[in-house]
PDB file of N, CA and C in Angstrom:
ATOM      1  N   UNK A   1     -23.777  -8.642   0.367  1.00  0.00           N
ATOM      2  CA  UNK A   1     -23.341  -7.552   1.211  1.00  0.00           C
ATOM      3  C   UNK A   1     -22.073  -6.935   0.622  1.00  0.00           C
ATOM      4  N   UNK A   2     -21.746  -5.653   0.497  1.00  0.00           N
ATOM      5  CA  UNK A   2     -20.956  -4.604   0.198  1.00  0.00           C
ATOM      6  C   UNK A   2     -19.831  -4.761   1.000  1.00  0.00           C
ATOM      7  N   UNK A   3     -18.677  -5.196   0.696  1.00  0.00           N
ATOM      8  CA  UNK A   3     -17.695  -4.680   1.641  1.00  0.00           C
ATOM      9  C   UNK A   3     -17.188  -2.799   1.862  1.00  0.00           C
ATOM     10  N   UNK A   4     -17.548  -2.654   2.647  1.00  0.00           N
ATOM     11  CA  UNK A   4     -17.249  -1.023   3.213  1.00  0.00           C
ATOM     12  C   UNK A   4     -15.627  -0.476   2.665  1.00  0.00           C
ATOM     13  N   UNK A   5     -15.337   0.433   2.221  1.00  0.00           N
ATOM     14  CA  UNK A   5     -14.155   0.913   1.817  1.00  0.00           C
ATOM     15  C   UNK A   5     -13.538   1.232   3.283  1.00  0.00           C
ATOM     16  N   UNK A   6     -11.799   1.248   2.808  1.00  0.00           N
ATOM     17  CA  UNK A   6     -11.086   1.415   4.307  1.00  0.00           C
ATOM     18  C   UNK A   6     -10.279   2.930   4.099  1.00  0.00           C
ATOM     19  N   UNK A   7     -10.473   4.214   4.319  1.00  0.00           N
ATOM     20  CA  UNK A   7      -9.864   4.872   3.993  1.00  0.00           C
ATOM     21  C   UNK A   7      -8.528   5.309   4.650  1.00  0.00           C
ATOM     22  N   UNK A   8      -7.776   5.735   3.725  1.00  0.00           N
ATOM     23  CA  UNK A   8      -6.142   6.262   3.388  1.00  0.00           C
ATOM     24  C   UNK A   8      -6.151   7.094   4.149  1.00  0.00           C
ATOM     25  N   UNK A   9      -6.322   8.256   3.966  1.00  0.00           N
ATOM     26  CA  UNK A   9      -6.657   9.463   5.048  1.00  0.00           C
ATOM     27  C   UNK A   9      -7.753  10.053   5.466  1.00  0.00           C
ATOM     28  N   UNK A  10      -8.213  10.417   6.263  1.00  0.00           N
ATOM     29  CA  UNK A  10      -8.852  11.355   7.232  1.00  0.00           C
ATOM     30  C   UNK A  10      -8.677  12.593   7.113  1.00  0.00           C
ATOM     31  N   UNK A  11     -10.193  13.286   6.683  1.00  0.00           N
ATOM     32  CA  UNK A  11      -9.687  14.828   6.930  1.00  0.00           C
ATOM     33  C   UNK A  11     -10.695  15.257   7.963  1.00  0.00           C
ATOM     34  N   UNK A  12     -10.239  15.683   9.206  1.00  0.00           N
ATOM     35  CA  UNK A  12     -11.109  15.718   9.865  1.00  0.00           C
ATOM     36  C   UNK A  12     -11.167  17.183   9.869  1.00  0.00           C
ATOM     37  N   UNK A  13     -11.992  17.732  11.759  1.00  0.00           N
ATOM     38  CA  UNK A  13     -12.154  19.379  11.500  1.00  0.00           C
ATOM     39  C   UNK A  13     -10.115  19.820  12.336  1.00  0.00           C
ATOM     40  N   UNK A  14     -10.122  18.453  12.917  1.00  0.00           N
ATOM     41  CA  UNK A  14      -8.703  19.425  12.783  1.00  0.00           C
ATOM     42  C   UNK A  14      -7.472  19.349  12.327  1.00  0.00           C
ATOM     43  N   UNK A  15      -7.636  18.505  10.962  1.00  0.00           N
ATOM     44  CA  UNK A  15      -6.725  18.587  10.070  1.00  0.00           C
ATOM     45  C   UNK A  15      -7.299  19.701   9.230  1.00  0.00           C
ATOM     46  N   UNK A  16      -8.858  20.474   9.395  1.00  0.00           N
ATOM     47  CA  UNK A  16      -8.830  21.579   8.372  1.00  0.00           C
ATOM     48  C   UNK A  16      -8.426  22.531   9.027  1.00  0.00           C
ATOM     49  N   UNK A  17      -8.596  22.336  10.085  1.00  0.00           N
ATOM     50  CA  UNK A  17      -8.131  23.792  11.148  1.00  0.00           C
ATOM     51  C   UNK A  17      -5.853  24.034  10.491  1.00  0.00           C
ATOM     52  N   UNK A  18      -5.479  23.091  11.175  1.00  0.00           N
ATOM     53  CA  UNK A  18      -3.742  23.000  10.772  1.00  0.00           C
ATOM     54  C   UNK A  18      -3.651  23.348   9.438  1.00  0.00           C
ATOM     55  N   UNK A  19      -4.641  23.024   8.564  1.00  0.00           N
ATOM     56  CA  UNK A  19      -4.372  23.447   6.719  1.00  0.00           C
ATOM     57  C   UNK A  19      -4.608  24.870   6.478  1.00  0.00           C
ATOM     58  N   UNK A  20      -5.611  25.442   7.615  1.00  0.00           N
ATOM     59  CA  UNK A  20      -6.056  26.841   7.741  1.00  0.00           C
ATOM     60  C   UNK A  20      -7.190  27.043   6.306  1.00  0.00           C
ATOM     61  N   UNK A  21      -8.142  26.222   6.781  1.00  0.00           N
ATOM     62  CA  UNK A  21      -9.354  25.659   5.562  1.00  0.00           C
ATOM     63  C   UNK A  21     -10.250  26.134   6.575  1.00  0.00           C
ATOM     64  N   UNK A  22     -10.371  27.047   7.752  1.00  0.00           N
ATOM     65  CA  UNK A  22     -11.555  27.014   8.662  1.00  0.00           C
ATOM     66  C   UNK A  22     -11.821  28.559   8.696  1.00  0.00           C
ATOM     67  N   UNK A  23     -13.254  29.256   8.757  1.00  0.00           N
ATOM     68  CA  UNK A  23     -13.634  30.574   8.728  1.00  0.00           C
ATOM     69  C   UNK A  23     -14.553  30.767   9.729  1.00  0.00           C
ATOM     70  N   UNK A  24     -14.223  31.538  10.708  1.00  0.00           N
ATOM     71  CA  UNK A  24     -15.712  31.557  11.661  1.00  0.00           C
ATOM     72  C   UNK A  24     -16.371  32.575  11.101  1.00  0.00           C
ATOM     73  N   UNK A  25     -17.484  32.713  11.125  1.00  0.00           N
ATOM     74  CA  UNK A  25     -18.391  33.702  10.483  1.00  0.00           C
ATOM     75  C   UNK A  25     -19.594  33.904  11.492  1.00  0.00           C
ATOM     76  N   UNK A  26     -19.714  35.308  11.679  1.00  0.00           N
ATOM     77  CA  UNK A  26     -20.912  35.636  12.362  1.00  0.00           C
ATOM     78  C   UNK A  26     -22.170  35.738  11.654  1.00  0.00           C
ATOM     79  N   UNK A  27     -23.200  35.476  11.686  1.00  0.00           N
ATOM     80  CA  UNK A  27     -24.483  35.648  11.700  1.00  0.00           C
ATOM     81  C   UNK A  27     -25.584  36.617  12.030  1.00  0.00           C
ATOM     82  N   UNK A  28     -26.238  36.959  11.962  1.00  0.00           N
ATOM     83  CA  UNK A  28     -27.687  37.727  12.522  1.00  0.00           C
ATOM     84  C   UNK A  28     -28.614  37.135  11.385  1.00  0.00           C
ATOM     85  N   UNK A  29     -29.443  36.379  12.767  1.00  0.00           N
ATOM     86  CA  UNK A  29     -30.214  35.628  11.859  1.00  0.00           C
ATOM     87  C   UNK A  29     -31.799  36.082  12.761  1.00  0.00           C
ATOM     88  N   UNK A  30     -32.946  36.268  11.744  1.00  0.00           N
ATOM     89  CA  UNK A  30     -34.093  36.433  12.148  1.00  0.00           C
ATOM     90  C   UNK A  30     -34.892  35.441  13.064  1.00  0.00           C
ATOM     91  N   UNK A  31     -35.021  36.561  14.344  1.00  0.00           N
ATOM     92  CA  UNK A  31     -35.947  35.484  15.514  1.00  0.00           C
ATOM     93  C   UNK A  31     -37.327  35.252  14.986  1.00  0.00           C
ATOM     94  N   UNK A  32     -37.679  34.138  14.495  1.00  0.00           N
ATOM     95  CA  UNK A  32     -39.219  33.916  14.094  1.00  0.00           C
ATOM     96  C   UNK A  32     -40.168  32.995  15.245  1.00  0.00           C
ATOM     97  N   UNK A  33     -41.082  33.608  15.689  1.00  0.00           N
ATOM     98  CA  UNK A  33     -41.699  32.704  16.894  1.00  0.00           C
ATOM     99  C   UNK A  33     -43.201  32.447  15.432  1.00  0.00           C
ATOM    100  N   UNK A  34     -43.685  31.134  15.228  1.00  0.00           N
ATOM    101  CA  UNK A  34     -44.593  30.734  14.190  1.00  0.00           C
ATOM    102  C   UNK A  34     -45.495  31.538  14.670  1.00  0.00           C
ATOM    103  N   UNK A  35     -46.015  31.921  15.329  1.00  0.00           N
ATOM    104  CA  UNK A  35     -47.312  33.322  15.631  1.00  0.00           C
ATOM    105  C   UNK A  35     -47.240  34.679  15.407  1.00  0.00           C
ATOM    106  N   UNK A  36     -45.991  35.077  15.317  1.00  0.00           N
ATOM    107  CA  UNK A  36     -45.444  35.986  15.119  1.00  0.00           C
ATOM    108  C   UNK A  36     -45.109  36.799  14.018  1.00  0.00           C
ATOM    109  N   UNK A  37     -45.654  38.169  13.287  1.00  0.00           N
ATOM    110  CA  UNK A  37     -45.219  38.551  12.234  1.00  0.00           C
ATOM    111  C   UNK A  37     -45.866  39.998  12.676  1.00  0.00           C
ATOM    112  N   UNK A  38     -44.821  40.984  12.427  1.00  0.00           N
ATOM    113  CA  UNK A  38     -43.218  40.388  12.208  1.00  0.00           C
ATOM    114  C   UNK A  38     -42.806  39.826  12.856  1.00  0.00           C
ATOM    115  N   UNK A  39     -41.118  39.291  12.109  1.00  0.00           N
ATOM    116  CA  UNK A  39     -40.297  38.982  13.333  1.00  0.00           C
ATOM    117  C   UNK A  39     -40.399  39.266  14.748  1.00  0.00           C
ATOM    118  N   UNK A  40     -39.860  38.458  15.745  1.00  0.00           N
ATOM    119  CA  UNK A  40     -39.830  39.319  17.132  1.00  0.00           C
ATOM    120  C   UNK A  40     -37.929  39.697  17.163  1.00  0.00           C
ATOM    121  N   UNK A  41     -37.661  39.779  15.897  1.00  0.00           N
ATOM    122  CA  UNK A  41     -36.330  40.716  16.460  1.00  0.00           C
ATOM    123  C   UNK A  41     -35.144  39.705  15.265  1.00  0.00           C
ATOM    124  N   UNK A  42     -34.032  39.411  16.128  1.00  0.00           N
ATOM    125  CA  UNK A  42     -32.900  38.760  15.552  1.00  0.00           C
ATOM    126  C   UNK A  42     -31.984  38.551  17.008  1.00  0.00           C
ATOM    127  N   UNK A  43     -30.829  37.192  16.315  1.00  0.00           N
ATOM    128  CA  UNK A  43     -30.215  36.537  17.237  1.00  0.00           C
ATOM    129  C   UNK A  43     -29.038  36.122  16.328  1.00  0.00           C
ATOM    130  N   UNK A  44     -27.342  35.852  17.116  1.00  0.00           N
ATOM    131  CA  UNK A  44     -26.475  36.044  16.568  1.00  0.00           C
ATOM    132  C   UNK A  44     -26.004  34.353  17.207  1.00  0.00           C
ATOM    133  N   UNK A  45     -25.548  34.087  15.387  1.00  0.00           N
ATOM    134  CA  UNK A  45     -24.548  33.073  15.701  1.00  0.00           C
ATOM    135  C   UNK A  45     -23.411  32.875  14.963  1.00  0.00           C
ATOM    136  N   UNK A  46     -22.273  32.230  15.639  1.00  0.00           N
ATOM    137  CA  UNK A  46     -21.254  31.875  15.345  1.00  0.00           C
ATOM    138  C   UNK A  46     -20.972  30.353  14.939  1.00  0.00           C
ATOM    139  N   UNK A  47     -20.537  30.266  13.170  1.00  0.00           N
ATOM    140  CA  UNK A  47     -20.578  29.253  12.781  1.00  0.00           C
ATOM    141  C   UNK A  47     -19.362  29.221  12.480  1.00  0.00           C
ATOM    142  N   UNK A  48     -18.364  27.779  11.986  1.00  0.00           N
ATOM    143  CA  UNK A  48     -17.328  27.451  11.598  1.00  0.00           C
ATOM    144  C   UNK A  48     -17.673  27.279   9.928  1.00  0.00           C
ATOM    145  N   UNK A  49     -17.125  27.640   9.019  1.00  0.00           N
ATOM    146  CA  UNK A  49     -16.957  27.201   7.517  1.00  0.00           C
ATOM    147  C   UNK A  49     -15.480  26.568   7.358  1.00  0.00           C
ATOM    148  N   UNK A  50     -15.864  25.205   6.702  1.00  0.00           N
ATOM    149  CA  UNK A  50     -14.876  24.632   5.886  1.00  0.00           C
ATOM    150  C   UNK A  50     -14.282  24.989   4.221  1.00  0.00           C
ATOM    151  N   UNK A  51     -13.519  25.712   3.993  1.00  0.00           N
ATOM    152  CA  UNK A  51     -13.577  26.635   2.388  1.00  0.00           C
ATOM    153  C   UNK A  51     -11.723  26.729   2.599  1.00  0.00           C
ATOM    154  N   UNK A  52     -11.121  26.103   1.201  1.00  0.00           N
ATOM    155  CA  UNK A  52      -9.983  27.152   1.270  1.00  0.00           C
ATOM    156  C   UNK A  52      -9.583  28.009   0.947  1.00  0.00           C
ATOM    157  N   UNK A  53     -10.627  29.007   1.090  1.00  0.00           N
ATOM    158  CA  UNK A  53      -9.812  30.666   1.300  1.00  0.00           C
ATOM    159  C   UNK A  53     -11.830  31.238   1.495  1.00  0.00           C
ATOM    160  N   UNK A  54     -11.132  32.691   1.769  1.00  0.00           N
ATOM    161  CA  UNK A  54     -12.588  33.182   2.512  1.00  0.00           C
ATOM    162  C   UNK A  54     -13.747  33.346   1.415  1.00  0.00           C
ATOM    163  N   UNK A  55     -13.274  33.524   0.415  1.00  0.00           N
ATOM    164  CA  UNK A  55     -14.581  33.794  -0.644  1.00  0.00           C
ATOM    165  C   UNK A  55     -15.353  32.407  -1.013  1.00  0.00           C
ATOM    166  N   UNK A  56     -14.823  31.771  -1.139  1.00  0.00           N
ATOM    167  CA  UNK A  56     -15.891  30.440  -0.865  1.00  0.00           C
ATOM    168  C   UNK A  56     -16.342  30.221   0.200  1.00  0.00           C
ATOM    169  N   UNK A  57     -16.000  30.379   1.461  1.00  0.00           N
ATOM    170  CA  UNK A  57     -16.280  30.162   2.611  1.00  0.00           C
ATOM    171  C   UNK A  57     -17.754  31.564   2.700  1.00  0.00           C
ATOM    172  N   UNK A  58     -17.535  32.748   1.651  1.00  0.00           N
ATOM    173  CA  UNK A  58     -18.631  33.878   2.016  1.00  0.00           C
ATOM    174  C   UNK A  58     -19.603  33.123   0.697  1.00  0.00           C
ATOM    175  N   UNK A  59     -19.258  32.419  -0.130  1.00  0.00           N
ATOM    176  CA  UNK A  59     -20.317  31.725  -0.868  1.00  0.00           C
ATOM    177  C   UNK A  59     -21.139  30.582   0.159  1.00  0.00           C
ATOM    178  N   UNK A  60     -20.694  29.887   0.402  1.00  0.00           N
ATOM    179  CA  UNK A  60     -21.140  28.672   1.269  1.00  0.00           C
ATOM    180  C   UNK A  60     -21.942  29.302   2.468  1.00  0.00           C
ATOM    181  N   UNK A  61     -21.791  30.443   2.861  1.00  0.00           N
ATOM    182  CA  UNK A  61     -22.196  30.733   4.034  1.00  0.00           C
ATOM    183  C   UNK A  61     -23.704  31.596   3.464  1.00  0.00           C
ATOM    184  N   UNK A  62     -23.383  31.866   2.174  1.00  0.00           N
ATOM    185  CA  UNK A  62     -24.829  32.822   1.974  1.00  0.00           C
ATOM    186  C   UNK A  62     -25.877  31.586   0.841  1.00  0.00           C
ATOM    187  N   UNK A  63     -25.039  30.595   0.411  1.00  0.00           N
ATOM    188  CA  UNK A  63     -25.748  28.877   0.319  1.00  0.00           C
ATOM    189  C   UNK A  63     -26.817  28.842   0.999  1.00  0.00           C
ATOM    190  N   UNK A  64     -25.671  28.403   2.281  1.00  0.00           N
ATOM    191  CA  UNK A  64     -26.675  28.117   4.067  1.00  0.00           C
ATOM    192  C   UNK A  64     -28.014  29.120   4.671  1.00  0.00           C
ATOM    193  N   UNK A  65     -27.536  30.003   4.231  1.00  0.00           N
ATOM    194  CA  UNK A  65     -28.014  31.306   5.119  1.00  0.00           C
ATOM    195  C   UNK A  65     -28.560  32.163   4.172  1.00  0.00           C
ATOM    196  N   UNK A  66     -29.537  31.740   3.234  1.00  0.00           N
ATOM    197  CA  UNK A  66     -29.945  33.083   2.510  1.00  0.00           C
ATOM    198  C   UNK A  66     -30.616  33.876   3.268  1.00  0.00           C
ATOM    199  N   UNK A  67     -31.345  34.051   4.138  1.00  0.00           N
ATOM    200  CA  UNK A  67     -31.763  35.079   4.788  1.00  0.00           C
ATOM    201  C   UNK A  67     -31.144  35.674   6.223  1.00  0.00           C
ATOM    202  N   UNK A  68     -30.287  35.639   5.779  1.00  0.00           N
ATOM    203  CA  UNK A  68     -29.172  36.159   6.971  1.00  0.00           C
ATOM    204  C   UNK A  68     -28.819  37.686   7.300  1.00  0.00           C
ATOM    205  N   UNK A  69     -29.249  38.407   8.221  1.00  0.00           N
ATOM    206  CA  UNK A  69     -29.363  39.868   8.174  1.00  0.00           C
ATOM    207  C   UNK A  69     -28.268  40.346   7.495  1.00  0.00           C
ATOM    208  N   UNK A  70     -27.147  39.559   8.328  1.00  0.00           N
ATOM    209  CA  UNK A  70     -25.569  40.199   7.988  1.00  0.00           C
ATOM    210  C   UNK A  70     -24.704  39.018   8.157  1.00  0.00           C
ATOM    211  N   UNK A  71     -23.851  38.755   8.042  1.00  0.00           N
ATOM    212  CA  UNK A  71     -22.478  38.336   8.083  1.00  0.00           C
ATOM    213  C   UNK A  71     -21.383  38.619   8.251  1.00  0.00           C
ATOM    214  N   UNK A  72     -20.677  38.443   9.128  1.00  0.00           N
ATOM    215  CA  UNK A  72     -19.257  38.736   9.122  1.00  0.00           C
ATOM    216  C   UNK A  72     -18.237  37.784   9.031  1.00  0.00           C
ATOM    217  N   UNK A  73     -17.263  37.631   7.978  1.00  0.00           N
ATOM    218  CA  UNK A  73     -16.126  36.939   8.284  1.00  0.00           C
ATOM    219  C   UNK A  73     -14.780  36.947   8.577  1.00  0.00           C
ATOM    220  N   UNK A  74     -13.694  36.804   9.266  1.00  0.00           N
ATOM    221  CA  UNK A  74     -12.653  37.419   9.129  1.00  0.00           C
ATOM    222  C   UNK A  74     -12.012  37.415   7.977  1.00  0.00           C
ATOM    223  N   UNK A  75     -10.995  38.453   7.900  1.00  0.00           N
ATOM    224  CA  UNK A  75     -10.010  38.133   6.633  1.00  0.00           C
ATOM    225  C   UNK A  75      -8.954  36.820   6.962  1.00  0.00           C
ATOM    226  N   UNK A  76      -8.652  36.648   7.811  1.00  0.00           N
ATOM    227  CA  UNK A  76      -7.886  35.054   7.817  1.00  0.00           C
ATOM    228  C   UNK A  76      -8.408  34.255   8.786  1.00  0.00           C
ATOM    229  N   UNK A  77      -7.979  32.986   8.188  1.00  0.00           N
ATOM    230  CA  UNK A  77      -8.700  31.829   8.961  1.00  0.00           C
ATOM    231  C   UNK A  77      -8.441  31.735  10.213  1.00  0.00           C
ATOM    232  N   UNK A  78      -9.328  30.507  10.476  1.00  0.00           N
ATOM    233  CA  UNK A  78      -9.335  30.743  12.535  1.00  0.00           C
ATOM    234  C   UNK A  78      -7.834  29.675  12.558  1.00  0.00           C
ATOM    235  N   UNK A  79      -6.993  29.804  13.442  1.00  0.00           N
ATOM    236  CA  UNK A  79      -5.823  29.304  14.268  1.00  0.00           C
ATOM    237  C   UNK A  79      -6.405  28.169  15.320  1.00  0.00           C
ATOM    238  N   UNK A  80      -5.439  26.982  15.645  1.00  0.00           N
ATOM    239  CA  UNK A  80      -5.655  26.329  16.435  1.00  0.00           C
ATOM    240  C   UNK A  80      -6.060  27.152  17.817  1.00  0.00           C
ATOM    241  N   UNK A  81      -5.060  27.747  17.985  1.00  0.00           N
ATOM    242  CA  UNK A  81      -4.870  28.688  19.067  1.00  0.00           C
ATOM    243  C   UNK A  81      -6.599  29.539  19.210  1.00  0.00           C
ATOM    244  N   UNK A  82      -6.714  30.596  18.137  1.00  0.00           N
ATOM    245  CA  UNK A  82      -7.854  31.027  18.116  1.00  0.00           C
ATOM    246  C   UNK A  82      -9.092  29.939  18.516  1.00  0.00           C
ATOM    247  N   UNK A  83      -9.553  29.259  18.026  1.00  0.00           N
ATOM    248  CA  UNK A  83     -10.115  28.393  18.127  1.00  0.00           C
ATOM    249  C   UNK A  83     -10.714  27.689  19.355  1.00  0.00           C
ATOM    250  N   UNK A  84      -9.288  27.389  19.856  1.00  0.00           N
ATOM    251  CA  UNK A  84      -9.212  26.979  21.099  1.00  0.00           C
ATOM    252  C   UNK A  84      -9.732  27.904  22.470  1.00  0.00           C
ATOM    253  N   UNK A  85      -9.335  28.760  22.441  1.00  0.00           N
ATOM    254  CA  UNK A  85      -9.395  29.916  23.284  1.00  0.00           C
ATOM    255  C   UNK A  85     -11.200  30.308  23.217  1.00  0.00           C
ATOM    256  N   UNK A  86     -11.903  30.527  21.608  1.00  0.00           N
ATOM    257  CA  UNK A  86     -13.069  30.545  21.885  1.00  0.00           C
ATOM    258  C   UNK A  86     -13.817  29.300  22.215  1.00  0.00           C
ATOM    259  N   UNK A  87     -13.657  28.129  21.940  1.00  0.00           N
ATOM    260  CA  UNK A  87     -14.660  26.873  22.231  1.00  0.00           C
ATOM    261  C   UNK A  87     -14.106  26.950  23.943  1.00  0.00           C
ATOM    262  N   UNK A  88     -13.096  27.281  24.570  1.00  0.00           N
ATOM    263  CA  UNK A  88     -12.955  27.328  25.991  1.00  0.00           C
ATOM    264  C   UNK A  88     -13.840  28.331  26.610  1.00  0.00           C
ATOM    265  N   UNK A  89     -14.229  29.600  25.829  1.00  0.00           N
ATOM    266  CA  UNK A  89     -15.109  30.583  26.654  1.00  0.00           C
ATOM    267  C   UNK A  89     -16.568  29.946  26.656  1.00  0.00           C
ATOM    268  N   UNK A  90     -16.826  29.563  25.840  1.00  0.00           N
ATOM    269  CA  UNK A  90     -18.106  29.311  25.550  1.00  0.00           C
ATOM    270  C   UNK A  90     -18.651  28.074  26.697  1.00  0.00           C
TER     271      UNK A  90
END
């Protein structure tokens, strides 16, 4: 049996959030019902990216999402504050 490593630090999501390593990015992503063609439309989501700085974060996101109508990301990262305020509306 393997003894398990003990790690030094932790990077969690909100030590990336405080480093300002976090991008929310919108989505429009195609509604596909499997019977359906065409599409029956499109539906919007809001994802978090881990990247430090936005152009990797718009690489990683079109990685994930190659067929993604659109995208939006902000020009600066999301804030604790920001953050907070949207996971409370939701």
């Amino acid at each position: 049996m393997t003894e398990s490593m003990i790690a030094d630090i932790i990077h969690d999501f909100d030590s990336h959030l405080d480093s300002g390593h976090v991008w929310m990015v919108e989505l429009e992503l195609e509604w596909m019902d499997e019977h359906s063609d065409p599409p029956n439309g499109w539906f919007n989501v809001h994802t978090y990216v881990v990247a430090p700085n936005r152009d990797l974060a718009q690489y990683i996101t079109t990685t994930l999402y190659p067929d993604a109508l659109s995208f939006v990301i902000d020009d600066k990262p999301v804030t604790r504050e920001g953050y907070a305020t949207r996971r409370d509306r939701s």
